[in-house]
C-alpha atoms as a PDB file:
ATOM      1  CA  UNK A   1      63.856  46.779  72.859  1.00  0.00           C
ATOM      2  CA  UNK A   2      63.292  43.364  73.724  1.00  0.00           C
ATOM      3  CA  UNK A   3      66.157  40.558  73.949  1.00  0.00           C
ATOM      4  CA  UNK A   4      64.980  38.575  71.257  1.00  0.00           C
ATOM      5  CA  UNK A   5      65.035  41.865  68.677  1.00  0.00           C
ATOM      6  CA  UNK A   6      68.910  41.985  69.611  1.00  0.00           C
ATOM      7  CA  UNK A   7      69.406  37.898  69.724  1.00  0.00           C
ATOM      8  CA  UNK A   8      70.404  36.640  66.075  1.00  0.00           C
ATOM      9  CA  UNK A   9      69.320  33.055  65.828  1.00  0.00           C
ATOM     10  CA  UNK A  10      70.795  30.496  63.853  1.00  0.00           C
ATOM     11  CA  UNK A  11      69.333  28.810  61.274  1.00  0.00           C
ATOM     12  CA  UNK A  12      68.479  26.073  64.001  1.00  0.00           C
ATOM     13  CA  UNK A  13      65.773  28.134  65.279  1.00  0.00           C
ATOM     14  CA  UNK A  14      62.458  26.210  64.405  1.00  0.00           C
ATOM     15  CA  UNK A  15      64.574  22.780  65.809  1.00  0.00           C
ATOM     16  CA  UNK A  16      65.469  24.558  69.289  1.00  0.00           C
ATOM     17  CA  UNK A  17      61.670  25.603  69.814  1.00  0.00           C
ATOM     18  CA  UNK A  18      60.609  22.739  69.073  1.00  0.00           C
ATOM     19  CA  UNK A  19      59.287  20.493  71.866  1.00  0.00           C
ATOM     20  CA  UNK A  20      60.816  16.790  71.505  1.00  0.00           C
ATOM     21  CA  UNK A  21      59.288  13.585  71.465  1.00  0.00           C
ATOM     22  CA  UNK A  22      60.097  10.888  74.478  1.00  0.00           C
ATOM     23  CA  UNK A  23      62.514   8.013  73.225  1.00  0.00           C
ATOM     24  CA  UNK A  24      60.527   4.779  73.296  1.00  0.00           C
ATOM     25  CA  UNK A  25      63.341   2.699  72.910  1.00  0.00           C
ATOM     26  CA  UNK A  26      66.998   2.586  73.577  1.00  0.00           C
ATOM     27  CA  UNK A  27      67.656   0.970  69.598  1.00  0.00           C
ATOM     28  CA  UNK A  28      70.813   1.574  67.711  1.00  0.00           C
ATOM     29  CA  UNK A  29      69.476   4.822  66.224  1.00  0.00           C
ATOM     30  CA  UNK A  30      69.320   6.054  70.056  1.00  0.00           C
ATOM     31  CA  UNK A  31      72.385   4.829  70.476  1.00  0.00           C
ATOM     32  CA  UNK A  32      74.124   6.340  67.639  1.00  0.00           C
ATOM     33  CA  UNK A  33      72.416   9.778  68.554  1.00  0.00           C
ATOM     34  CA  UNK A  34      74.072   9.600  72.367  1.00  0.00           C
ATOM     35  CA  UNK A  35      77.647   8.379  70.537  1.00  0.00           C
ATOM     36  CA  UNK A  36      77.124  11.843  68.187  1.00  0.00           C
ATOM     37  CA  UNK A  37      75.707  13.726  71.044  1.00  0.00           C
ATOM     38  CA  UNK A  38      78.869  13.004  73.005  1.00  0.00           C
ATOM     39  CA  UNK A  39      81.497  13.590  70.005  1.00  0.00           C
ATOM     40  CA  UNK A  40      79.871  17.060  69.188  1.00  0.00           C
ATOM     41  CA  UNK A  41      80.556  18.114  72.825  1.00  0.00           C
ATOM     42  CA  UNK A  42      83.910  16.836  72.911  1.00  0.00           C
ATOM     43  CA  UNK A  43      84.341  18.971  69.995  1.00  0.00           C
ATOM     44  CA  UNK A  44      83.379  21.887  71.437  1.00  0.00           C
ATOM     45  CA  UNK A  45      85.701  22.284  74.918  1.00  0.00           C
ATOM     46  CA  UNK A  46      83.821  25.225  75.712  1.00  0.00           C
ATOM     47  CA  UNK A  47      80.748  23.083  76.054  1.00  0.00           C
ATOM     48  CA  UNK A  48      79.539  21.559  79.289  1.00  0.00           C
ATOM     49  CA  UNK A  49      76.051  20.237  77.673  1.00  0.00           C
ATOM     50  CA  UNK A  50      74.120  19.397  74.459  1.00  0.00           C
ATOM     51  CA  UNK A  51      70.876  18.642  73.792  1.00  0.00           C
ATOM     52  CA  UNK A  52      69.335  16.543  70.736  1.00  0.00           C
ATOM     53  CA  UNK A  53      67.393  20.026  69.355  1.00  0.00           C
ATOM     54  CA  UNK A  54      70.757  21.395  69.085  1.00  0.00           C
ATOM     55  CA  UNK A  55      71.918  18.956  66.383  1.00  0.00           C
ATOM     56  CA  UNK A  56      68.326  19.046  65.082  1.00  0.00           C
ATOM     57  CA  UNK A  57      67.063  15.852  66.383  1.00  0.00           C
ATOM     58  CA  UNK A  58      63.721  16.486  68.240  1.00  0.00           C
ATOM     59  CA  UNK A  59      64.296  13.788  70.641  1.00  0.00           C
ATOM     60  CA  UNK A  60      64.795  13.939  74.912  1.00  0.00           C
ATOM     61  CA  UNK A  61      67.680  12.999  74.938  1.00  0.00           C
ATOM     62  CA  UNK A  62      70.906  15.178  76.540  1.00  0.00           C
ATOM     63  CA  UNK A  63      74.473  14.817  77.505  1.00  0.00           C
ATOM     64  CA  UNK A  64      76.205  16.751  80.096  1.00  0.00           C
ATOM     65  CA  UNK A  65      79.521  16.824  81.658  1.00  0.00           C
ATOM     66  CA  UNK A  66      79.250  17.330  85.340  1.00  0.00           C
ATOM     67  CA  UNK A  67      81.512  18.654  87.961  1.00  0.00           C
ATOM     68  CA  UNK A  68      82.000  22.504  86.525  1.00  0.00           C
ATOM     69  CA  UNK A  69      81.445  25.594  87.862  1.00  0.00           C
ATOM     70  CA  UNK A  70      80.127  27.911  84.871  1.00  0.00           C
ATOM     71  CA  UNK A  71      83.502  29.412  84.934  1.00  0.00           C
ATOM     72  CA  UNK A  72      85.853  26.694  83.766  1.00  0.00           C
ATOM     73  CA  UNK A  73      87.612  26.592  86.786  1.00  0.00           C
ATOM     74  CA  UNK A  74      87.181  23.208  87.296  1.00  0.00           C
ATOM     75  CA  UNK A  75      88.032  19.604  85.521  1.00  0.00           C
ATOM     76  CA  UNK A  76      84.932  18.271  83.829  1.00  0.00           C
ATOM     77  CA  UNK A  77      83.743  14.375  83.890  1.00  0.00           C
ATOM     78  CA  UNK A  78      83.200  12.539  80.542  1.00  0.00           C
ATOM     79  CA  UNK A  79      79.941  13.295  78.918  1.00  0.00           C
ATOM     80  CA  UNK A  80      76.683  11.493  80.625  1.00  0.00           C
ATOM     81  CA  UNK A  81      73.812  10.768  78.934  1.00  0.00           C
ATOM     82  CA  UNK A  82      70.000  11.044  80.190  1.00  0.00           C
ATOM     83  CA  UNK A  83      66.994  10.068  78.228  1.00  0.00           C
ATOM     84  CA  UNK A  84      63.488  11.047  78.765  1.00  0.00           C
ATOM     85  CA  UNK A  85      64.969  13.536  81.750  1.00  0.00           C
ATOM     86  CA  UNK A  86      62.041  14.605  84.349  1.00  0.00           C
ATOM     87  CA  UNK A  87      62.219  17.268  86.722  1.00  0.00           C
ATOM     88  CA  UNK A  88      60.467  15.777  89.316  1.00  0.00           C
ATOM     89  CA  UNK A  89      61.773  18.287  92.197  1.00  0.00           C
ATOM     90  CA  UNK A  90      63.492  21.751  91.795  1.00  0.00           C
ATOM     91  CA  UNK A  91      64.809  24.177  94.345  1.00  0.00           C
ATOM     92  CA  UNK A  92      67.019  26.802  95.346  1.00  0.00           C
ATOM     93  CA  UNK A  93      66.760  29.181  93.011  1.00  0.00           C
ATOM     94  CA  UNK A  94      69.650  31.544  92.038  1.00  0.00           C
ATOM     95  CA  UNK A  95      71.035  33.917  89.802  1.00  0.00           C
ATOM     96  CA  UNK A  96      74.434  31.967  88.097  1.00  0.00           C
ATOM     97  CA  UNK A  97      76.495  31.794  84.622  1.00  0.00           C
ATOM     98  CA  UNK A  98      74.320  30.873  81.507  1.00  0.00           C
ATOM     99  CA  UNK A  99      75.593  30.070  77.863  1.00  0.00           C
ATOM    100  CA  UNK A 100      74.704  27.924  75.073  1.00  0.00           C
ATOM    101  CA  UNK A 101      76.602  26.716  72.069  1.00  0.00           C
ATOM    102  CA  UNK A 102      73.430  27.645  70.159  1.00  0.00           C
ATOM    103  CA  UNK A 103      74.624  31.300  71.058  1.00  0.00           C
ATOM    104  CA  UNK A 104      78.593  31.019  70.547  1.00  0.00           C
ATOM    105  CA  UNK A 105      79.768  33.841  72.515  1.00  0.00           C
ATOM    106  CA  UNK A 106      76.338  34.970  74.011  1.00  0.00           C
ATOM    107  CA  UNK A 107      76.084  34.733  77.820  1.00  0.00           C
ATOM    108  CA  UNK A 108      73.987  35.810  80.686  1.00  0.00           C
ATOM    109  CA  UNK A 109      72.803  35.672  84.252  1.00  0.00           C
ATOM    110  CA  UNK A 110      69.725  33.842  84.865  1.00  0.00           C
ATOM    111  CA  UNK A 111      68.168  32.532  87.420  1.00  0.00           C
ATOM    112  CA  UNK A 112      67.911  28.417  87.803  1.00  0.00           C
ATOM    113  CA  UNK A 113      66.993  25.866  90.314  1.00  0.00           C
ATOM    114  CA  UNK A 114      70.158  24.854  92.134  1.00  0.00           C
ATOM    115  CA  UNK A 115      68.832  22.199  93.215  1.00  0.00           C
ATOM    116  CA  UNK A 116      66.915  18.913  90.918  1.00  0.00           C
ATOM    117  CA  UNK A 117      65.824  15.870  91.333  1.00  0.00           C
ATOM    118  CA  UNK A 118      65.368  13.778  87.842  1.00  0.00           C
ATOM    119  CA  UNK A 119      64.122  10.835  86.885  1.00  0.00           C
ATOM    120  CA  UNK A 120      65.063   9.231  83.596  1.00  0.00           C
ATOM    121  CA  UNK A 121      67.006   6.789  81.679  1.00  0.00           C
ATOM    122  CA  UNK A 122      70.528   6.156  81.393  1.00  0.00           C
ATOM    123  CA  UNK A 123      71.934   5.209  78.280  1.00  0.00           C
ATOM    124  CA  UNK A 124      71.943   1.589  79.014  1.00  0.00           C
ATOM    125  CA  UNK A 125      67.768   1.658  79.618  1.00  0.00           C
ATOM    126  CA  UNK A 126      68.452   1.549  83.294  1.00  0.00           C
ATOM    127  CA  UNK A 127      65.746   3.969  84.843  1.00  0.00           C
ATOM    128  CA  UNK A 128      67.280   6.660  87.491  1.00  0.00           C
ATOM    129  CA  UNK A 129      66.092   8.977  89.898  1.00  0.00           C
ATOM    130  CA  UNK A 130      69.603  11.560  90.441  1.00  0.00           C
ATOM    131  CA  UNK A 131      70.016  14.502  92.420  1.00  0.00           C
ATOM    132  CA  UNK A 132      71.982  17.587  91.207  1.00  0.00           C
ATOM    133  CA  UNK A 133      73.410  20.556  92.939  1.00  0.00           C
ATOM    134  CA  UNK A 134      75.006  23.523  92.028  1.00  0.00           C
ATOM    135  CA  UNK A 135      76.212  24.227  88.943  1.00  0.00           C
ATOM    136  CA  UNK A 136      75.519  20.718  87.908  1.00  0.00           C
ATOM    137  CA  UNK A 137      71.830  21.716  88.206  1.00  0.00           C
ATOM    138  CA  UNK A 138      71.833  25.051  86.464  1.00  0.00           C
ATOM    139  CA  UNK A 139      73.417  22.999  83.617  1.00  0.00           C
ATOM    140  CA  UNK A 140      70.618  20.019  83.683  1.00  0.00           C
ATOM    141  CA  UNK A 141      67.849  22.298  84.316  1.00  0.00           C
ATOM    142  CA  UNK A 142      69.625  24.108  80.612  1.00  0.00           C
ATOM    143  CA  UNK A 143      69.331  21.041  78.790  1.00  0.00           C
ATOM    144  CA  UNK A 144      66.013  20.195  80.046  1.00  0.00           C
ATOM    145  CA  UNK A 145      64.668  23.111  78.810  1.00  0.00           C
ATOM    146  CA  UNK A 146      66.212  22.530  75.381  1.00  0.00           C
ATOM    147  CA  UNK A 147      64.020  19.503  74.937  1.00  0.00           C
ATOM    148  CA  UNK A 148      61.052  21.793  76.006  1.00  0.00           C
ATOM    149  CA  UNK A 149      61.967  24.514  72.895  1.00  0.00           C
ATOM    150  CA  UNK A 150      62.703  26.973  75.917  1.00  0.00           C
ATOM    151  CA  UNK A 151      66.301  28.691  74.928  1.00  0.00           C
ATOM    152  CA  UNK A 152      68.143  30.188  77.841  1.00  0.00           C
ATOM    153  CA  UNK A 153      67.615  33.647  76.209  1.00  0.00           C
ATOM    154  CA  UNK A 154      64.122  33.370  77.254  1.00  0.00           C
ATOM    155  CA  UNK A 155      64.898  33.606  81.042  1.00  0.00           C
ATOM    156  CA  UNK A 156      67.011  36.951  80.887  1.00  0.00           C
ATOM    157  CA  UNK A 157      65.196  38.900  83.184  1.00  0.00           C
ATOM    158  CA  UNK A 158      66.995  42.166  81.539  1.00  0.00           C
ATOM    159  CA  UNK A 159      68.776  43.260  78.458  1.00  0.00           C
ATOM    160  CA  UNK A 160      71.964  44.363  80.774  1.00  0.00           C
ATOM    161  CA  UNK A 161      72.488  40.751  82.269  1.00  0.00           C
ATOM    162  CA  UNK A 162      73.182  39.747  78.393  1.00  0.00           C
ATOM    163  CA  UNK A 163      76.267  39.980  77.948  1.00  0.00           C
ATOM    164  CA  UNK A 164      79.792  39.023  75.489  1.00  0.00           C
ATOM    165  CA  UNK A 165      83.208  38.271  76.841  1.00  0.00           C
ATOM    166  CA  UNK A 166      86.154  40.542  75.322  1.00  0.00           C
ATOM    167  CA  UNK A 167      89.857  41.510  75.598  1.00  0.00           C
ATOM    168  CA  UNK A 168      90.437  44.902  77.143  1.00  0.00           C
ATOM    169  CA  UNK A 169      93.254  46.866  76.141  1.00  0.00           C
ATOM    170  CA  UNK A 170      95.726  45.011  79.237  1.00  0.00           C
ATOM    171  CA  UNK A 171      94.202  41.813  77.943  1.00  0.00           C
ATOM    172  CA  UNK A 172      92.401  40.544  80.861  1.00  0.00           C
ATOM    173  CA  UNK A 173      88.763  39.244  79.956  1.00  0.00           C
ATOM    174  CA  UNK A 174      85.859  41.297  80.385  1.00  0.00           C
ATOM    175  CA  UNK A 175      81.932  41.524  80.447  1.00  0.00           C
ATOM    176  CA  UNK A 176      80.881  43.885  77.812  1.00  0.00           C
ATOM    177  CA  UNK A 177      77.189  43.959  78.306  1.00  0.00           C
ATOM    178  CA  UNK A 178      75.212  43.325  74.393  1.00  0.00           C
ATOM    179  CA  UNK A 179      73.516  46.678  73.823  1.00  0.00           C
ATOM    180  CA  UNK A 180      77.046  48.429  74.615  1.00  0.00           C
ATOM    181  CA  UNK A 181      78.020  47.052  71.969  1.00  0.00           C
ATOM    182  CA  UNK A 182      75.155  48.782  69.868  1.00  0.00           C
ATOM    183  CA  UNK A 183      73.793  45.159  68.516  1.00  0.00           C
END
């Protein structure tokens, strides 16, 4: 069986494959997108990043909130914004946390570049060139490939690494892997 016969999508599905369009401008519509962006993640405190396919906008544009570790264990910045984000270098890859609030309670271990250079935008048209390390650039390198239609479901090397976090009977938090669970 593959993963996506035991994936349900949402009804977003045709806006997360789709591949978005560069912004030309920084206009108030842009603007208004990054403000919404931003409020939708704020919204969500399991969230650490949102990209304009997931609110069915097909436009590169993401916000991410830096400084976590996939686990929560640490205090997250405010949402930042990046616009027309390029990969221009990636390294370092590793097998680390993966989730997406596309996939509320879906999870996995992928492997991701821990290590990116990208060029871009910043909200206020100000081109960048920003390094990212870590966890920071498993999340970027996630968003990124939002705006590209790829979904983080498509680099699960194996059924087993998908996986659902659950009570067990003392109450501590477990893995329970997706086809235990006879999806």
């Amino acid at each position: 069986m593959a993963i996506r016969d035991i994936v349900l999508y949402t009804d977003n599905e045709p806006a997360l494959r789709k591949k978005s369009e560069p912004v030309r401008s920084i206009n108030r519509r842009v603007k208004k997108l990054i403000q919404d962006l931003k409020d939708t993640l704020l919204a969500h405190p399991e969230g650490i990043g949102l990209a304009a396919p997931q609110i069915n906008v097909p436009s590169r544009v993401i916000v991410v909130r830096l400084g976590g570790k996939g686990d929560g264990s640490q205090e997250l910045g405010s949402p930042v914004a990046l616009i027309n984000p390029e990969i221009v270098e990636a390294r370092r890859d590793e097998r680390d946390f993966d989730g997406c609030l596309s996939f509320p309670g879906l999870y996995a271990e992928t492997v991701r570049p821990h290590y990116l250079k990208v060029q871009g935008l910043d909200e206020w048209s100000k081109p960048f060139t920003r390094t990212f390390e870590g966890f920071d650039a498993v999340l970027v390198h996630h968003e990124i490939d939002h705006l590209d239609g790829i979904l983080f479901i498509d680099r699960v090397a194996a059924i087993n690494d998908l996986y659902r976090v659950r009570e067990d009977k003392n109450g501590e938090l477990v893995r329970v892997p997706v086809t235990a669970e006879g999806v």
